[in-house]
C-alpha atoms as a PDB file:
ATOM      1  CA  UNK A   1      33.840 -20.562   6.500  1.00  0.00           C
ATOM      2  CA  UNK A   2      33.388 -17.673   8.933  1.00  0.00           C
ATOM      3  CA  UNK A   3      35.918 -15.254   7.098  1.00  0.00           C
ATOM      4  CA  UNK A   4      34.341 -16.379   3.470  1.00  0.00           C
ATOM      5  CA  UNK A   5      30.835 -15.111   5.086  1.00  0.00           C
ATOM      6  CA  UNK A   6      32.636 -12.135   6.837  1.00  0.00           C
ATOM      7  CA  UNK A   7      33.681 -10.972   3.168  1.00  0.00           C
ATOM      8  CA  UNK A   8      30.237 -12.032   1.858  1.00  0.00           C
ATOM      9  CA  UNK A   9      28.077 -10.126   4.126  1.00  0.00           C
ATOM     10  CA  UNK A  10      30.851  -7.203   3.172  1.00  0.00           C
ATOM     11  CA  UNK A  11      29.871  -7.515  -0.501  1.00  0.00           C
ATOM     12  CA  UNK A  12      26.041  -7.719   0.380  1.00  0.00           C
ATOM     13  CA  UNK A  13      26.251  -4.831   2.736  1.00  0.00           C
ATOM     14  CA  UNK A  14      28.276  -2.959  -0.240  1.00  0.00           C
ATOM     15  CA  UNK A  15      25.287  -3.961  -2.772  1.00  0.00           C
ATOM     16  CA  UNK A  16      22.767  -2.768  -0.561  1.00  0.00           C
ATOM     17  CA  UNK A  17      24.509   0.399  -0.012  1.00  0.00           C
ATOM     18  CA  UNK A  18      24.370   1.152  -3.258  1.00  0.00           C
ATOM     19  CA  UNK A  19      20.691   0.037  -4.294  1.00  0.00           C
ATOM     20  CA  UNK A  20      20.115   2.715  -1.664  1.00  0.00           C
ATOM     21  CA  UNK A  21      21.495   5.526  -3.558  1.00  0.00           C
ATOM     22  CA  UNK A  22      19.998   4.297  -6.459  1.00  0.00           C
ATOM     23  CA  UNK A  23      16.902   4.799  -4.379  1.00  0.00           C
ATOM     24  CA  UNK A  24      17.140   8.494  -3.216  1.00  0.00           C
ATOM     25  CA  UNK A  25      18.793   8.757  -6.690  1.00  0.00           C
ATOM     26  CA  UNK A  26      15.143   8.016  -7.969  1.00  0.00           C
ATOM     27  CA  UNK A  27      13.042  10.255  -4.973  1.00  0.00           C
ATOM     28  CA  UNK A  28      15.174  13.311  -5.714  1.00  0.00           C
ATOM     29  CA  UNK A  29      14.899  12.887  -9.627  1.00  0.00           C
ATOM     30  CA  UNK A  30      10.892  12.193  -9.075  1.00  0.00           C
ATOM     31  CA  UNK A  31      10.682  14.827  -6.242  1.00  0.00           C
ATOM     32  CA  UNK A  32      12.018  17.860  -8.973  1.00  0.00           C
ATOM     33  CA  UNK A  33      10.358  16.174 -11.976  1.00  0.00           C
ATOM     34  CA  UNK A  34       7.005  16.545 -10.266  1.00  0.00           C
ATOM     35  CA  UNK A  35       7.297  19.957  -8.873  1.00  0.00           C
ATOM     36  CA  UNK A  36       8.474  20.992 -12.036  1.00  0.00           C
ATOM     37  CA  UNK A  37       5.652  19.645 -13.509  1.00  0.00           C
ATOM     38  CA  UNK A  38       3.287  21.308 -11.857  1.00  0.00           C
ATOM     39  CA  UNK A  39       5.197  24.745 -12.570  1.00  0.00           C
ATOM     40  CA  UNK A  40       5.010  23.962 -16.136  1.00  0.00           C
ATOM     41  CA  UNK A  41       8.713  23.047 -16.499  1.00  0.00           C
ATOM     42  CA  UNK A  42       9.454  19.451 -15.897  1.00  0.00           C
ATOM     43  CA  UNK A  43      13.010  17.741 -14.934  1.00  0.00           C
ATOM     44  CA  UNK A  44      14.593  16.990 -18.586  1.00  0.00           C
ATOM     45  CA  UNK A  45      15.645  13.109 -18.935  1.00  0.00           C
ATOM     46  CA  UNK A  46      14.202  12.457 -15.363  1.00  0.00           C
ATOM     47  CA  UNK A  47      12.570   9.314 -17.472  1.00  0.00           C
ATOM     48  CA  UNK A  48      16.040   8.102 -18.124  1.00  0.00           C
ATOM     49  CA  UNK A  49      17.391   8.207 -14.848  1.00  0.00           C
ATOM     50  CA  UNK A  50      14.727   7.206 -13.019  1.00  0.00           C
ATOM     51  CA  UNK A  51      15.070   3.882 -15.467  1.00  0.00           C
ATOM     52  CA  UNK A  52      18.512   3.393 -14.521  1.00  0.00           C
ATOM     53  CA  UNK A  53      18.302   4.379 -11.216  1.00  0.00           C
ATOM     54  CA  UNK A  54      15.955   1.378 -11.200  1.00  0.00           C
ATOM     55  CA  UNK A  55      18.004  -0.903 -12.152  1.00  0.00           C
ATOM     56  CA  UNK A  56      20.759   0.056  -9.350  1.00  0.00           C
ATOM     57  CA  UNK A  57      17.370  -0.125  -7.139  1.00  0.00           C
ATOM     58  CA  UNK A  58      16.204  -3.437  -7.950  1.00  0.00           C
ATOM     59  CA  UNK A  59      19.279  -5.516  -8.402  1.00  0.00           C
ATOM     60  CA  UNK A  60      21.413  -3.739  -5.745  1.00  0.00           C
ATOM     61  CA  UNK A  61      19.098  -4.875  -2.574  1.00  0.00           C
ATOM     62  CA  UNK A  62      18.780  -8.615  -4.567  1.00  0.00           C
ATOM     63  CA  UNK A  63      21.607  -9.962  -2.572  1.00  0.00           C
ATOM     64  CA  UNK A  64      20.168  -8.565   0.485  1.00  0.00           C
ATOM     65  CA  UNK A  65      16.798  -9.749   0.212  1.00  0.00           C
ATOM     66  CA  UNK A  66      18.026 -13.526  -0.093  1.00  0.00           C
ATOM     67  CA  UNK A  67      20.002 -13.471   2.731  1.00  0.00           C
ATOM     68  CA  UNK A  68      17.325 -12.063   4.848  1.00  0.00           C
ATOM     69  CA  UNK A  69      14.706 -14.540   3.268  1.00  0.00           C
ATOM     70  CA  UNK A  70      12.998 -12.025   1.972  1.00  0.00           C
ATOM     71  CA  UNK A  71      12.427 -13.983  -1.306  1.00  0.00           C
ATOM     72  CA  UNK A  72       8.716 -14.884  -1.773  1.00  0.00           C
ATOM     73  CA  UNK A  73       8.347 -18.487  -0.613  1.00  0.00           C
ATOM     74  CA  UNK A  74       5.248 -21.144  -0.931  1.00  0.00           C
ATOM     75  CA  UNK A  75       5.286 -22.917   2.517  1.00  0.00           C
ATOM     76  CA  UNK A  76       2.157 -25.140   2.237  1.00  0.00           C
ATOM     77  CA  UNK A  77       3.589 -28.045   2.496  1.00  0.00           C
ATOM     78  CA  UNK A  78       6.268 -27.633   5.055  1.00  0.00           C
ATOM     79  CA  UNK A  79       4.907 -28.267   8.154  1.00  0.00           C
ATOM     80  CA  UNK A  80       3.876 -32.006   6.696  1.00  0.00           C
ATOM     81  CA  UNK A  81       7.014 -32.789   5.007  1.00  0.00           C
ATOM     82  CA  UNK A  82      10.175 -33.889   7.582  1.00  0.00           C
ATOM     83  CA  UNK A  83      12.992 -31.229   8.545  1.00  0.00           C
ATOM     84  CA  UNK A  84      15.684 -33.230   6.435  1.00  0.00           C
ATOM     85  CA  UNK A  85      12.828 -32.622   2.996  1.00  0.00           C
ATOM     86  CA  UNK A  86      12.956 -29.086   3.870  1.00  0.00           C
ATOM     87  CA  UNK A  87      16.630 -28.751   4.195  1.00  0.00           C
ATOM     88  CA  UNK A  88      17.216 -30.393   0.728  1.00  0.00           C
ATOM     89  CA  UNK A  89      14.354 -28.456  -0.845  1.00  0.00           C
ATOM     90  CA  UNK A  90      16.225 -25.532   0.377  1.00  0.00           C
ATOM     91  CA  UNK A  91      19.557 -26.203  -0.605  1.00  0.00           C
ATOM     92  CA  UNK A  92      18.222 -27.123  -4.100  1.00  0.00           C
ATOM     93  CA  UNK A  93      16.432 -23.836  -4.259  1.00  0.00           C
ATOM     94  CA  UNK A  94      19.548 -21.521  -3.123  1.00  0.00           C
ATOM     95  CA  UNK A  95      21.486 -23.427  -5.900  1.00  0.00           C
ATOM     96  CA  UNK A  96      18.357 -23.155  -8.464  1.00  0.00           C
ATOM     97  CA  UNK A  97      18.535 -19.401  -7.483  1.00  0.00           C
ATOM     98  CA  UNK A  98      22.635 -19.019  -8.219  1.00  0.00           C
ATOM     99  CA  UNK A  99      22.193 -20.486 -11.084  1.00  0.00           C
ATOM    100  CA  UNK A 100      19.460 -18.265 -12.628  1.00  0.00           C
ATOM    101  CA  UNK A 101      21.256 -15.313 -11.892  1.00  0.00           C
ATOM    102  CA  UNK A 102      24.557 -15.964 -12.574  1.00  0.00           C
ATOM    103  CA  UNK A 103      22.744 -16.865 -16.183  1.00  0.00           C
ATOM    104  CA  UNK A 104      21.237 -13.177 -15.782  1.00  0.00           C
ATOM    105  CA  UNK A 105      24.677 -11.796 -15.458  1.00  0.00           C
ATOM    106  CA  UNK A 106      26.412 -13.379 -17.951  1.00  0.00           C
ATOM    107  CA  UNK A 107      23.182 -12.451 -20.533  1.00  0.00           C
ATOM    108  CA  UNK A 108      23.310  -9.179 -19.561  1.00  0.00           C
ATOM    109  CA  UNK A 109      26.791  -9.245 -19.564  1.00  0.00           C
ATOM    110  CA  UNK A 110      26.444 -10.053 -23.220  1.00  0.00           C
ATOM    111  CA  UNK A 111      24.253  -7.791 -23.888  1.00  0.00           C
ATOM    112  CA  UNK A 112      26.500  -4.994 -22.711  1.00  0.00           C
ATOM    113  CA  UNK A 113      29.488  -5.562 -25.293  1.00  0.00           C
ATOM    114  CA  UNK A 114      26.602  -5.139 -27.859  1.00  0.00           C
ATOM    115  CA  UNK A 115      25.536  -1.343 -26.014  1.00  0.00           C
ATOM    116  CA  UNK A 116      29.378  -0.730 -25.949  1.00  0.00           C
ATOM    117  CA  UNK A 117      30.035  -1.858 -29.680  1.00  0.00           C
ATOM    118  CA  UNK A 118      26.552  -0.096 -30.937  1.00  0.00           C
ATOM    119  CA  UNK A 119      27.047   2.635 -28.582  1.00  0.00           C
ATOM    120  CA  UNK A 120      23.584   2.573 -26.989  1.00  0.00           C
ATOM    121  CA  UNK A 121      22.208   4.789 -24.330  1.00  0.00           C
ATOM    122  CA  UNK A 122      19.022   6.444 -23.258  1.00  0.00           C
ATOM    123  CA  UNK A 123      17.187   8.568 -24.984  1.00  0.00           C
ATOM    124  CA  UNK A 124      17.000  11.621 -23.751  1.00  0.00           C
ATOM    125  CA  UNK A 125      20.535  12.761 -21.713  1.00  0.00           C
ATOM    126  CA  UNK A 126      22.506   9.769 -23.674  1.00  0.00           C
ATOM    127  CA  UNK A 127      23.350   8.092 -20.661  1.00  0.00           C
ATOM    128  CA  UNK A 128      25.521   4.843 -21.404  1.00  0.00           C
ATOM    129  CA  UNK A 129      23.382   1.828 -21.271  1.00  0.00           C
ATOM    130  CA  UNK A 130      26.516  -0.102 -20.985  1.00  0.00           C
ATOM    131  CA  UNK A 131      27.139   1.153 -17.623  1.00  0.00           C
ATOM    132  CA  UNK A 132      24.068  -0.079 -16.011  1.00  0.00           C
ATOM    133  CA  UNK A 133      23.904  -3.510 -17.912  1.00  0.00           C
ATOM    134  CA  UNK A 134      27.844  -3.841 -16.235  1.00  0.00           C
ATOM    135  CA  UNK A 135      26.407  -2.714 -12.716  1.00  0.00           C
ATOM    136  CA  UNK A 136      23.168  -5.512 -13.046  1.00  0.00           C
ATOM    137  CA  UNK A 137      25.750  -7.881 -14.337  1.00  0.00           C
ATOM    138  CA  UNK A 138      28.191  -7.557 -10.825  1.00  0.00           C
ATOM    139  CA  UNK A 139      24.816  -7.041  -8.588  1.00  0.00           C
ATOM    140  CA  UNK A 140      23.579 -10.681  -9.971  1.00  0.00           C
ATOM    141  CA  UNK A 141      27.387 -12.361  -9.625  1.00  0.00           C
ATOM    142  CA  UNK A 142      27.037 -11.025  -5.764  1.00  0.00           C
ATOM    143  CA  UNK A 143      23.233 -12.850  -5.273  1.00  0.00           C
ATOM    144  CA  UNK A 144      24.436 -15.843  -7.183  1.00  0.00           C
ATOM    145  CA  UNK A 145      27.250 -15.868  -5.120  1.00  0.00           C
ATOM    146  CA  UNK A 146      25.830 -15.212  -1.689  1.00  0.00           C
ATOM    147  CA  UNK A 147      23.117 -18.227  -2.902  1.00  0.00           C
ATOM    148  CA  UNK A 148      25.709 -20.322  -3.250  1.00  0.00           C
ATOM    149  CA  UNK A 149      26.977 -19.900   0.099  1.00  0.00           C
ATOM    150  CA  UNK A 150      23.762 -20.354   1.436  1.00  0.00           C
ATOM    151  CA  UNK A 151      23.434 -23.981  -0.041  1.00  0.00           C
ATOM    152  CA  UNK A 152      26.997 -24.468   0.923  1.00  0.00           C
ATOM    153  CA  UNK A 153      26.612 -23.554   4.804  1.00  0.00           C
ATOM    154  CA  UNK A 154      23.284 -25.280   4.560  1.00  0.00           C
ATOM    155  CA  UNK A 155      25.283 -28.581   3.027  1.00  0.00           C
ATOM    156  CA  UNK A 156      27.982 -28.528   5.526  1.00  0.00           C
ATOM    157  CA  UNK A 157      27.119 -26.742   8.988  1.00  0.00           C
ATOM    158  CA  UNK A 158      23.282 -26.815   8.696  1.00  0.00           C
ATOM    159  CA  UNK A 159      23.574 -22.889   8.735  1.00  0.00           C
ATOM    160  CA  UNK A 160      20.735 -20.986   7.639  1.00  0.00           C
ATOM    161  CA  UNK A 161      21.332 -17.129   7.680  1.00  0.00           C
ATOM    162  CA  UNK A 162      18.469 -16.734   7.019  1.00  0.00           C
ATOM    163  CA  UNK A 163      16.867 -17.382   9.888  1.00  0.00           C
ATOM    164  CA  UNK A 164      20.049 -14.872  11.692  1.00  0.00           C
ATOM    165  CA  UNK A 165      18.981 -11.466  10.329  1.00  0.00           C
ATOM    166  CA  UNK A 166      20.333  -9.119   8.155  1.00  0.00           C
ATOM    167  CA  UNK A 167      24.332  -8.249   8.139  1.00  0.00           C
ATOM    168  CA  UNK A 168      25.696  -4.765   9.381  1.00  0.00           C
ATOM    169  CA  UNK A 169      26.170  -2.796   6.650  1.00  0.00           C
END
């Protein structure tokens, strides 16, 4: 179990990683557009990459945010129900959570074979929508994945990571 979260924490790091890039990806892009903007010459297709680059953003640091708990959570009733509730409740949730997004990936997954066959991309620079649905697609395989450990550790070795931190990227 230790090397299967070894390689997971790998893949979040890796996701992370790259929602970061997507991120300065976005400041620079913003940065020039608004300079140029106020010089009277602003950045050409900076709407479609910043778009993009928001997608890489978003679903790049998903993975990340679950296994740091950074998920939004109601906790009203916790401190009334029993710890053995809350462990179920939270097993069913990181298993309610794979599921949605491995259902987002394999919808968007769908939906890129149509951009590929219809040959979509933005509108401005013709960037290849395809590429980005693809990228969302293997961001939301590593969160459903990383949810199902969760529920798995959670099941078996009353692990919750949780409650450990963040892995080294």
């Amino acid at each position: 179990m230790h090397a299967i979260r070894k390689l997971a924490d790998g893949l979040i790091g890796l996701s992370a990683i790259l929602g970061t890039l997507g991120l300065l990806a976005e400041l620079v892009v913003i940065l020039i557009d608004v300079i140029g903007r106020a010089l009277g010459s602003p950045l050409y297709g900076a709407q479609d990459v910043t778009t993009m680059s928001m997608v890489i953003l978003v679903f790049g640091a998903m993975a990340l945010c679950d296994r740091a708990g950074g998920h939004i959570s109601v906790d009203l009733l916790e401190n009334r129900f029993p710890g053995w509730l809350n462990r179920i409740l939270d097993i069913v949730s990181a298993l309610f959570g794979a599921v949605i997004f491995a259902a987002l990936a394999w919808t968007v997954m769908e939906s890129a074979k149509l951009s590929v066959m219809l040959n979509l991309s933005t509108n401005l620079i013709k960037l290849p929508k395809a590429w980005f649905q693809y990228a969302l697609s293997v961001f939301a395989i590593v969160t459903a994945l990383g949810m199902l450990l969760r529920a798995v550790e959670l099941t078996f070795t009353d692990r919750d990571v949780r409650k450990e931190g963040t892995p080294e990227a």
